[in-house]
PDB file of N, CA and C in Angstrom:
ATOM      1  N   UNK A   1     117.526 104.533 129.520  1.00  0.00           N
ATOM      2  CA  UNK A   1     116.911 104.988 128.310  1.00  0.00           C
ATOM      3  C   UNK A   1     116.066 106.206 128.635  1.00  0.00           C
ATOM      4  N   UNK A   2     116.127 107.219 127.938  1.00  0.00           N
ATOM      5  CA  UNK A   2     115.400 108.678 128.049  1.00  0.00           C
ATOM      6  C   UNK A   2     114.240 108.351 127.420  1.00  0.00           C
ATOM      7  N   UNK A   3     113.083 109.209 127.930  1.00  0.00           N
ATOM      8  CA  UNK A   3     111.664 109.148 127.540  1.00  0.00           C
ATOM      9  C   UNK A   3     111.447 110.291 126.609  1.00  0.00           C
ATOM     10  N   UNK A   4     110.988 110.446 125.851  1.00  0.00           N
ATOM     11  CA  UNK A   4     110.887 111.293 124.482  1.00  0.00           C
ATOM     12  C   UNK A   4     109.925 112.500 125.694  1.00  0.00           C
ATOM     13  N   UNK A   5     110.189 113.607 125.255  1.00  0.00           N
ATOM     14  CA  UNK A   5     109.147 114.800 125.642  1.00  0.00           C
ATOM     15  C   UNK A   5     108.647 115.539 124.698  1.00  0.00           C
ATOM     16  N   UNK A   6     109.062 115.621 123.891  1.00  0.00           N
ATOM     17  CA  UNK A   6     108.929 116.835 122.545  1.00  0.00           C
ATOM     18  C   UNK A   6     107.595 115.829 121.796  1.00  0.00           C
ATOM     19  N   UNK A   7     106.748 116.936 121.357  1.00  0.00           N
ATOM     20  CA  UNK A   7     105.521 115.791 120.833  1.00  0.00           C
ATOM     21  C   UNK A   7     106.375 115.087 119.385  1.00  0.00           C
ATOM     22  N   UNK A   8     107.194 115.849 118.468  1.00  0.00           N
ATOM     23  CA  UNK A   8     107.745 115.165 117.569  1.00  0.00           C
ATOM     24  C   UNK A   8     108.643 114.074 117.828  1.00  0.00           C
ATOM     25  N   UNK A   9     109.207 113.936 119.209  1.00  0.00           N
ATOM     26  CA  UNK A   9     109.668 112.392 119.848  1.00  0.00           C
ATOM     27  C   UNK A   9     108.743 111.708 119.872  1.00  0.00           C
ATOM     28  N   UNK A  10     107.951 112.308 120.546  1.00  0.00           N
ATOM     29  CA  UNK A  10     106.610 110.996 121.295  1.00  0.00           C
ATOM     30  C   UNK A  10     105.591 110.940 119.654  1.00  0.00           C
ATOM     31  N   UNK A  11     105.925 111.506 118.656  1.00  0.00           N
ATOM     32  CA  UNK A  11     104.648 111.157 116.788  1.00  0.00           C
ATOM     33  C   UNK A  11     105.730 110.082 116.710  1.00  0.00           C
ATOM     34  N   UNK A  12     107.360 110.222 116.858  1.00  0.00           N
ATOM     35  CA  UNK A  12     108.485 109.337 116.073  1.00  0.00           C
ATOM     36  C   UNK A  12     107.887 107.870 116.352  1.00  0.00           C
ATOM     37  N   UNK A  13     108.293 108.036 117.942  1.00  0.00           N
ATOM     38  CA  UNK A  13     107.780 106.763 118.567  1.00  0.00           C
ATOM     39  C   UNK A  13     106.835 105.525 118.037  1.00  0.00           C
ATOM     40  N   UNK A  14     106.026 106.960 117.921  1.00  0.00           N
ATOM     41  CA  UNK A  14     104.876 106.281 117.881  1.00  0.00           C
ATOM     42  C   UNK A  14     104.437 105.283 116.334  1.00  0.00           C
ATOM     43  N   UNK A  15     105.293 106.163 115.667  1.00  0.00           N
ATOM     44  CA  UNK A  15     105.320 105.928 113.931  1.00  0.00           C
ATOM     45  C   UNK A  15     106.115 104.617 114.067  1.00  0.00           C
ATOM     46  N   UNK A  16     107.010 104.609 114.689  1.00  0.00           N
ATOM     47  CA  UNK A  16     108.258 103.239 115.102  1.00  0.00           C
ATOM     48  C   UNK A  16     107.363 102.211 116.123  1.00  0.00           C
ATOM     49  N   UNK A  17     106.577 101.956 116.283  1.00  0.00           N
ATOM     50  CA  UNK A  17     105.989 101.473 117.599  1.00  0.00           C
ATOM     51  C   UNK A  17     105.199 100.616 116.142  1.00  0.00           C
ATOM     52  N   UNK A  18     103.987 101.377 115.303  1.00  0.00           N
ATOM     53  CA  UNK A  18     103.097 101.388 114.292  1.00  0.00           C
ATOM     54  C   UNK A  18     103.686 100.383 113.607  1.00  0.00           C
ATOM     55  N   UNK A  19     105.137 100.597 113.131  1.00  0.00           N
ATOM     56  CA  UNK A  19     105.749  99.958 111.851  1.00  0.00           C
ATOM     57  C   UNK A  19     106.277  98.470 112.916  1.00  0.00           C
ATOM     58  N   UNK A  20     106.868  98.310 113.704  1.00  0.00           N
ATOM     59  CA  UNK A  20     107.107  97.493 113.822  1.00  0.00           C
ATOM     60  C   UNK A  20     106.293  96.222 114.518  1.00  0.00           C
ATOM     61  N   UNK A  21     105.240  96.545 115.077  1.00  0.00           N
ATOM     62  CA  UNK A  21     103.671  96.057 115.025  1.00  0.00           C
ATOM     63  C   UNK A  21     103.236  95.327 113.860  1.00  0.00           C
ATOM     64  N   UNK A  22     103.566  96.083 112.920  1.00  0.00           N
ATOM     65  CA  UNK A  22     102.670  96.519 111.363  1.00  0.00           C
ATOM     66  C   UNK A  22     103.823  95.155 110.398  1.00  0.00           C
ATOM     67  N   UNK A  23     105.431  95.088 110.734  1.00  0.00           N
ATOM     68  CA  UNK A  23     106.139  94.033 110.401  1.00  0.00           C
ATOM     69  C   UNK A  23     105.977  92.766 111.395  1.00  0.00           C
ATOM     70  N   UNK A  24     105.213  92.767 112.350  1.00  0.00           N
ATOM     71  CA  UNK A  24     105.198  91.443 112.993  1.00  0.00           C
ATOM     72  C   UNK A  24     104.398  90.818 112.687  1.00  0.00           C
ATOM     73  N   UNK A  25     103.222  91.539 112.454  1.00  0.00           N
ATOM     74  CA  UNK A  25     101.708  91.125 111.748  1.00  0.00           C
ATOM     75  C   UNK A  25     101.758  90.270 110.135  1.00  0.00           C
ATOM     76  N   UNK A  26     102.607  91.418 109.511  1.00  0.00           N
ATOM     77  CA  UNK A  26     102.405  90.990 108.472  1.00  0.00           C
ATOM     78  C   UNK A  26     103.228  90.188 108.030  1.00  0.00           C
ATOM     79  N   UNK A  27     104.689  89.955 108.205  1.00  0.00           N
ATOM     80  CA  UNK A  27     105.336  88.778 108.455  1.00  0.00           C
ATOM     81  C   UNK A  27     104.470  87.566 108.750  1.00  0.00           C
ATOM     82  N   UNK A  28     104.034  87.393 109.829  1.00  0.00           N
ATOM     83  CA  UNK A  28     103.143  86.127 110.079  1.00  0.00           C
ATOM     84  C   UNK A  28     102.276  85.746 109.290  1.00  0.00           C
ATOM     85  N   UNK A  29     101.624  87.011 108.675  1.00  0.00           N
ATOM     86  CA  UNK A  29     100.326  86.382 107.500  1.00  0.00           C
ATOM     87  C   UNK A  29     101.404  85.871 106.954  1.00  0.00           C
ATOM     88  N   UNK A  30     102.008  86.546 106.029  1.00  0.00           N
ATOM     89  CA  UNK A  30     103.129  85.530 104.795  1.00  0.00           C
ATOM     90  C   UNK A  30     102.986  84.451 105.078  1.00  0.00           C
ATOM     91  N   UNK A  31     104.176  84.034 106.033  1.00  0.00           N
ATOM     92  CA  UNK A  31     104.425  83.273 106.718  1.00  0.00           C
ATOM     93  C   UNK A  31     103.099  82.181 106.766  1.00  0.00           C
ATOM     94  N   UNK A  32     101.790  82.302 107.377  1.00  0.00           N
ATOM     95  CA  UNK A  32     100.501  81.510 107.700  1.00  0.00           C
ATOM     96  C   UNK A  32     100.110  81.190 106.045  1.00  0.00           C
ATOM     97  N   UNK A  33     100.196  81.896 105.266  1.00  0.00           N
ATOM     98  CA  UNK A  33      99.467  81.891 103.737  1.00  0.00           C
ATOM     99  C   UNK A  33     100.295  81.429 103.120  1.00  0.00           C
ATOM    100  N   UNK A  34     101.771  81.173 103.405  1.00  0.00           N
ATOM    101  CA  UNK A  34     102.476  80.245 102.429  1.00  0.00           C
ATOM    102  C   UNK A  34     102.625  78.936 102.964  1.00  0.00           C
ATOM    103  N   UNK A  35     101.954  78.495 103.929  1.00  0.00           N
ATOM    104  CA  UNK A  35     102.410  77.412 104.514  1.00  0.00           C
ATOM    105  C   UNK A  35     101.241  76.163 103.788  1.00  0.00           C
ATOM    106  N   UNK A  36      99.785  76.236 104.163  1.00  0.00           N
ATOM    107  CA  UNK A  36      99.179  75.550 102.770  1.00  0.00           C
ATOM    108  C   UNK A  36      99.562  75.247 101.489  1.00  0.00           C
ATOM    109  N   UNK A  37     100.098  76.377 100.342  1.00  0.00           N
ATOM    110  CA  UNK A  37     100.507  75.937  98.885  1.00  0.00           C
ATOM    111  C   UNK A  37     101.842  75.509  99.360  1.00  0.00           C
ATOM    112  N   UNK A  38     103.077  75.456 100.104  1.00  0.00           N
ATOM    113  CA  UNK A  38     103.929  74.686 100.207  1.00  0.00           C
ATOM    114  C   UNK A  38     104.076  73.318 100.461  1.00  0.00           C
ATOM    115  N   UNK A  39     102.461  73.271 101.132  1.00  0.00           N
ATOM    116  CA  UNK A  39     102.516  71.675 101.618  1.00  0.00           C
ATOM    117  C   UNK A  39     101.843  70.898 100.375  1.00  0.00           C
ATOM    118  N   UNK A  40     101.000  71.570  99.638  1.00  0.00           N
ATOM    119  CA  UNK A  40      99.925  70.983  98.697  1.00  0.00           C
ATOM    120  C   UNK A  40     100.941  70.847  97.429  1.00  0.00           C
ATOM    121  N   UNK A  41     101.855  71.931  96.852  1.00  0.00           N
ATOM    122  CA  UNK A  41     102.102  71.942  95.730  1.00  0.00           C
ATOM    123  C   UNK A  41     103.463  71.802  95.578  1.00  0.00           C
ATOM    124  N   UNK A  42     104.081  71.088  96.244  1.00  0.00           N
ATOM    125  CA  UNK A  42     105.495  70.694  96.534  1.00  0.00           C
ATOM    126  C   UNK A  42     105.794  69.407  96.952  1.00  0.00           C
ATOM    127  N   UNK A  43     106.657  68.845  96.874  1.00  0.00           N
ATOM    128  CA  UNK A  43     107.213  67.581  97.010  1.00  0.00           C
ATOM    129  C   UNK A  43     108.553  67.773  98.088  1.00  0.00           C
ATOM    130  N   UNK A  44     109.181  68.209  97.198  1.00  0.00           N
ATOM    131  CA  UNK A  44     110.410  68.434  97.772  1.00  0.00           C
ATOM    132  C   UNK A  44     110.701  69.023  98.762  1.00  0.00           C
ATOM    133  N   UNK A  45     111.662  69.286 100.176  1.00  0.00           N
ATOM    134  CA  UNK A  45     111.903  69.903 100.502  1.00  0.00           C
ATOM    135  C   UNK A  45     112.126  71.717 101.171  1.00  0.00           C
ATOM    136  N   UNK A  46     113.469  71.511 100.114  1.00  0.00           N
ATOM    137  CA  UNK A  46     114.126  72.751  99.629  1.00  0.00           C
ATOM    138  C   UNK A  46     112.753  73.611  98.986  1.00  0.00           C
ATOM    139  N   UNK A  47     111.907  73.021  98.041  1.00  0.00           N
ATOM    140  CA  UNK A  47     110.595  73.975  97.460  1.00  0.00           C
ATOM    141  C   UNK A  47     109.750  74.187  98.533  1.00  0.00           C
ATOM    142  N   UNK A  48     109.634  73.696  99.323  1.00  0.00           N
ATOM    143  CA  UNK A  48     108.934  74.187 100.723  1.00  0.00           C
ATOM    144  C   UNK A  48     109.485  75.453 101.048  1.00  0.00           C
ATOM    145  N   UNK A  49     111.078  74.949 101.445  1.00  0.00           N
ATOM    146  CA  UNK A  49     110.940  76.227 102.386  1.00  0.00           C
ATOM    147  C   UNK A  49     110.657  77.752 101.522  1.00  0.00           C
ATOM    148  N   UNK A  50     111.345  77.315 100.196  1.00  0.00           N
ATOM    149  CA  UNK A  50     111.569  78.021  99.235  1.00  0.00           C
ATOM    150  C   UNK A  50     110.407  78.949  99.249  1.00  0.00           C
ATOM    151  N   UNK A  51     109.070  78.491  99.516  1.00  0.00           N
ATOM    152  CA  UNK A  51     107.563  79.092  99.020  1.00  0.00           C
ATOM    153  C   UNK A  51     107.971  79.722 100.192  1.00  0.00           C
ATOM    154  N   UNK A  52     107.776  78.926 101.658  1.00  0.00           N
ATOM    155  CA  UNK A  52     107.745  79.710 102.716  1.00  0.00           C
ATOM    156  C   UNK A  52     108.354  80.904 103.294  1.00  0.00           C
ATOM    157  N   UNK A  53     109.282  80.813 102.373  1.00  0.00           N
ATOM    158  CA  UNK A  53     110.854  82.345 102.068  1.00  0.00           C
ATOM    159  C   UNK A  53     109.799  83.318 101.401  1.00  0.00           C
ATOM    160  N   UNK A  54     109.201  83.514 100.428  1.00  0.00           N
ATOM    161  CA  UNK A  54     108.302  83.966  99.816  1.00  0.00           C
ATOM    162  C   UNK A  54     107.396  84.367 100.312  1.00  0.00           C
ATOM    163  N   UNK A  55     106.641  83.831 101.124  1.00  0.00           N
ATOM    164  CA  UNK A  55     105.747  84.337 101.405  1.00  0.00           C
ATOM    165  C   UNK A  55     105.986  85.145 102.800  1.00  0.00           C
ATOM    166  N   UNK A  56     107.100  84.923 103.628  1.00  0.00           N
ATOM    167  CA  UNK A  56     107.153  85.699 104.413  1.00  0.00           C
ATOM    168  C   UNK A  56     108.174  86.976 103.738  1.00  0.00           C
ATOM    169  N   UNK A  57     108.930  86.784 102.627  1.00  0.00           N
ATOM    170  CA  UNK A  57     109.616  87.959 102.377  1.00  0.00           C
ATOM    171  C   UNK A  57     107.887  89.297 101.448  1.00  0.00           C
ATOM    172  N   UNK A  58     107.745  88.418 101.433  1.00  0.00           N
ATOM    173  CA  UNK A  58     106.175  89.136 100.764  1.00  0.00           C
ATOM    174  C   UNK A  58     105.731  90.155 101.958  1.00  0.00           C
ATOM    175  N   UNK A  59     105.690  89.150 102.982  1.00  0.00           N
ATOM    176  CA  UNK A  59     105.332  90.296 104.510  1.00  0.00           C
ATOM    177  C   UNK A  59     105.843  91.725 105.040  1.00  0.00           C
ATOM    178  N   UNK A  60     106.976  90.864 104.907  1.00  0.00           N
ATOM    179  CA  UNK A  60     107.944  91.636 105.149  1.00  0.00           C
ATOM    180  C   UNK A  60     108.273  93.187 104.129  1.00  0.00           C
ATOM    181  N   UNK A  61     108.136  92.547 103.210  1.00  0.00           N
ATOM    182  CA  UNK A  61     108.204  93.763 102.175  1.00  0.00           C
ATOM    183  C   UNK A  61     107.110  95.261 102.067  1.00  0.00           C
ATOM    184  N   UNK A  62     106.098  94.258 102.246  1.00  0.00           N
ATOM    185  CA  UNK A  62     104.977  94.759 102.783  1.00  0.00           C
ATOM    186  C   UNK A  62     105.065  95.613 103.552  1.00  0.00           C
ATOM    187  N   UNK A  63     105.515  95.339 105.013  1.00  0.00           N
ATOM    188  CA  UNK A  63     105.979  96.400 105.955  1.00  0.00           C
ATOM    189  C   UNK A  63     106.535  97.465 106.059  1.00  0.00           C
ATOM    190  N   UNK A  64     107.701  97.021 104.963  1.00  0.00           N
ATOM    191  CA  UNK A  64     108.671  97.985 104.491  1.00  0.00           C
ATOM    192  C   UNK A  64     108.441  99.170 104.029  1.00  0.00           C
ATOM    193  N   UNK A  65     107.151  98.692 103.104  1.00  0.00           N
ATOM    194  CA  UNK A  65     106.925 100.117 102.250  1.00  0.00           C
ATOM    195  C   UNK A  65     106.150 101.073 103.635  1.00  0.00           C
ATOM    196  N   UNK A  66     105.095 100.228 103.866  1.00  0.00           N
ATOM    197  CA  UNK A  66     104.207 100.499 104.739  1.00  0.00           C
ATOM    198  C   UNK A  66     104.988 102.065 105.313  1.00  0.00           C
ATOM    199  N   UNK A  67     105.994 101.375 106.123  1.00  0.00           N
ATOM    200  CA  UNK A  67     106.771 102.227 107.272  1.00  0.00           C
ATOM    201  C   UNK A  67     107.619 103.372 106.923  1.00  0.00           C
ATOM    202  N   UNK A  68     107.909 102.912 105.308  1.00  0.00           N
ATOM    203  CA  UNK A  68     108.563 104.040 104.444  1.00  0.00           C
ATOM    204  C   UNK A  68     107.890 105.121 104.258  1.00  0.00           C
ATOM    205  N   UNK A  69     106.942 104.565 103.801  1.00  0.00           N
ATOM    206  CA  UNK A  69     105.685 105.999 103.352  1.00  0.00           C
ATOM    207  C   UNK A  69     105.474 106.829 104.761  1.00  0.00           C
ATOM    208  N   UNK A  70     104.838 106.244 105.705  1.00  0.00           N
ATOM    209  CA  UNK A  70     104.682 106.653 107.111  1.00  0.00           C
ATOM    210  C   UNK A  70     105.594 107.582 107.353  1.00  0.00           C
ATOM    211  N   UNK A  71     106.877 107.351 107.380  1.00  0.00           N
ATOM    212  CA  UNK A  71     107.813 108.530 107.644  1.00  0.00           C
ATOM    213  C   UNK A  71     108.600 109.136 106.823  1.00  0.00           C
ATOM    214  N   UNK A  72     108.373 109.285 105.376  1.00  0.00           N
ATOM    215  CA  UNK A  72     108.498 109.781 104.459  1.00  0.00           C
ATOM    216  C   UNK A  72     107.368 111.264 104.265  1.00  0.00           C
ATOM    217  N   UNK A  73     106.640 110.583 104.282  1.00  0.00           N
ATOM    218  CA  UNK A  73     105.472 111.188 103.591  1.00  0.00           C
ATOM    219  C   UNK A  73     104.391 112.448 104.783  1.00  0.00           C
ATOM    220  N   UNK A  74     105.557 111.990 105.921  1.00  0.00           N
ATOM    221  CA  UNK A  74     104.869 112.298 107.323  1.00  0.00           C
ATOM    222  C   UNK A  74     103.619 112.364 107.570  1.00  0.00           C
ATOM    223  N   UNK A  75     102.801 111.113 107.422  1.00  0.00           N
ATOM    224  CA  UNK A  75     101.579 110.467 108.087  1.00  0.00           C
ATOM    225  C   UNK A  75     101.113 111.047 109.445  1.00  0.00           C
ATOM    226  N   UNK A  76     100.226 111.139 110.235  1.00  0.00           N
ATOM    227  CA  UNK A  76      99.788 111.228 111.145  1.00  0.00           C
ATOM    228  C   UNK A  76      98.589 110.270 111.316  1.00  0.00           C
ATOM    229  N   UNK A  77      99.281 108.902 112.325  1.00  0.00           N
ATOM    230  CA  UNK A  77      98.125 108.369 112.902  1.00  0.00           C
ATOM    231  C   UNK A  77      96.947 108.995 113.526  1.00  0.00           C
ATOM    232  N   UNK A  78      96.088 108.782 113.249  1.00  0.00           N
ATOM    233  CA  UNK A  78      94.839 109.335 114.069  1.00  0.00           C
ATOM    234  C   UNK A  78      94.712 108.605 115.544  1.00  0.00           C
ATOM    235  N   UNK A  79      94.601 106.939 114.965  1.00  0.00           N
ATOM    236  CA  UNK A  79      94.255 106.049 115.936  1.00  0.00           C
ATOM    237  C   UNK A  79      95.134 104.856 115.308  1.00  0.00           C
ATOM    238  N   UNK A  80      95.267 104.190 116.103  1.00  0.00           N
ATOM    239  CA  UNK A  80      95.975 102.522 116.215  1.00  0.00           C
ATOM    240  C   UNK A  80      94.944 102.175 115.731  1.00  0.00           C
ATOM    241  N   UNK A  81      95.908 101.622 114.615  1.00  0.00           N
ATOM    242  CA  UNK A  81      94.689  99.779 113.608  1.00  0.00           C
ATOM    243  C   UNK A  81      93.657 100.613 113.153  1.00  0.00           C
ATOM    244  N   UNK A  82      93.858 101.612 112.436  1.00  0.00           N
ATOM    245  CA  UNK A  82      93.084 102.405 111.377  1.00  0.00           C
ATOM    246  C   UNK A  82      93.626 102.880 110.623  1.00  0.00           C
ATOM    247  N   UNK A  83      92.957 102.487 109.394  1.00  0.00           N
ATOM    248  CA  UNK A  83      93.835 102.309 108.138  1.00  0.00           C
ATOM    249  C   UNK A  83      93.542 104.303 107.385  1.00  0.00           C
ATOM    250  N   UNK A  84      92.613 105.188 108.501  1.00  0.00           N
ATOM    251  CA  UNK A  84      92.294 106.956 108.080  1.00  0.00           C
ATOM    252  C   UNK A  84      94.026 107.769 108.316  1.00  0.00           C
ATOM    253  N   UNK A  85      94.928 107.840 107.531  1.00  0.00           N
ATOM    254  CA  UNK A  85      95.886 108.679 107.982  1.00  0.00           C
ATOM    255  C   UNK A  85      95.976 109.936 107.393  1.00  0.00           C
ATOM    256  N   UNK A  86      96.345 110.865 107.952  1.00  0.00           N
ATOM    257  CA  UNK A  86      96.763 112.077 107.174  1.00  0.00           C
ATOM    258  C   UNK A  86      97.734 112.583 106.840  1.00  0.00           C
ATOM    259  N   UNK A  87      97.959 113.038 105.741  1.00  0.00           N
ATOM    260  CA  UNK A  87      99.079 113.755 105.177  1.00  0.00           C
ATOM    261  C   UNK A  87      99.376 115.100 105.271  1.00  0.00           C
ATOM    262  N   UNK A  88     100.136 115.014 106.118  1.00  0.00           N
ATOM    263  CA  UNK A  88     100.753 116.546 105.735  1.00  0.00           C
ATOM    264  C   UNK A  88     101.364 117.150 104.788  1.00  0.00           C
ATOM    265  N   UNK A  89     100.112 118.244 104.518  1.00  0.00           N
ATOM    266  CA  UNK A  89     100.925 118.998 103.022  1.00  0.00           C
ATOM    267  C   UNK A  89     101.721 120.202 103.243  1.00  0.00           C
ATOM    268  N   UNK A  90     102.072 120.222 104.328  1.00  0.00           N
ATOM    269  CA  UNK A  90     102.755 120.868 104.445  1.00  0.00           C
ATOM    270  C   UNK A  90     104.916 121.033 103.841  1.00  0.00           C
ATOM    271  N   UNK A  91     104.761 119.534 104.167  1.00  0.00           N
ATOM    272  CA  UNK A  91     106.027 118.827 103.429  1.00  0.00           C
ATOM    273  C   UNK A  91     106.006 118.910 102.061  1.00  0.00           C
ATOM    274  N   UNK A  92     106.633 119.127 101.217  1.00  0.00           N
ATOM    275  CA  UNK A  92     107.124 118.901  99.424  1.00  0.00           C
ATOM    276  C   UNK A  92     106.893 117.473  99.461  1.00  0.00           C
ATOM    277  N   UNK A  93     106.294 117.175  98.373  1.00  0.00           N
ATOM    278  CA  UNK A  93     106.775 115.764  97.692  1.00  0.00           C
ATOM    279  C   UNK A  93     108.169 115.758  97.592  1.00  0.00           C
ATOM    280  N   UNK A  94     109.240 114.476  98.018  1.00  0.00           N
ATOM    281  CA  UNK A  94     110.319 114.092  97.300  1.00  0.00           C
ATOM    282  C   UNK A  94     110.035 112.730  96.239  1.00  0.00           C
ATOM    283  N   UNK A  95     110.910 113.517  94.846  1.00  0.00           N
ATOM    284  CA  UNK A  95     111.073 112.252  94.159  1.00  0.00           C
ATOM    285  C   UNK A  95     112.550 111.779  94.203  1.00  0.00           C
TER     286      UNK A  95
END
């Protein structure tokens, strides 16, 4: 595997490093926060897992956008696990 040199390899990376961090995390909350109302407000089964599908597709979704915008919108992390990013206006809005 080649090591990125170009600083726009080593921002990619880093944006890909961010997001998929950023989907492991938040997957698990889902995941942790649907697991209480599945046990309390369900009987059945199948409605268990059902909530628990939910709440981790909630995470997950979450991420999604998260990572979309990030390299859409071309973000620049400042720092890891800080929610200060900047936008470059240099890019057009796409709609």
């Amino acid at each position: 595997m080649s090591t990125p040199t170009t600083p726009s390899e080593l921002q990619k990376e880093e944006k890909l490093e961010h997001c998929l961090e950023g989907a492991l995390r938040k997957t698990s909350y889902g995941l942790a926060f649907s697991v209480l109302p599945a046990l309390l407000l369900t009987s059945s089964r199948s409605l268990r897992f059902g909530i628990l599908g939910l709440g981790t597709g909630i995470g997950i979704g979450m991420s999604y956008t998260e990572c979309r915008f990030s390299f859409e919108k071309n973000v620049y992390l400042q720092r890891r696990h800080v929610a200060k990013a900047i936008v470059d206006p240099s890019k057009p809005e796409q709609s």
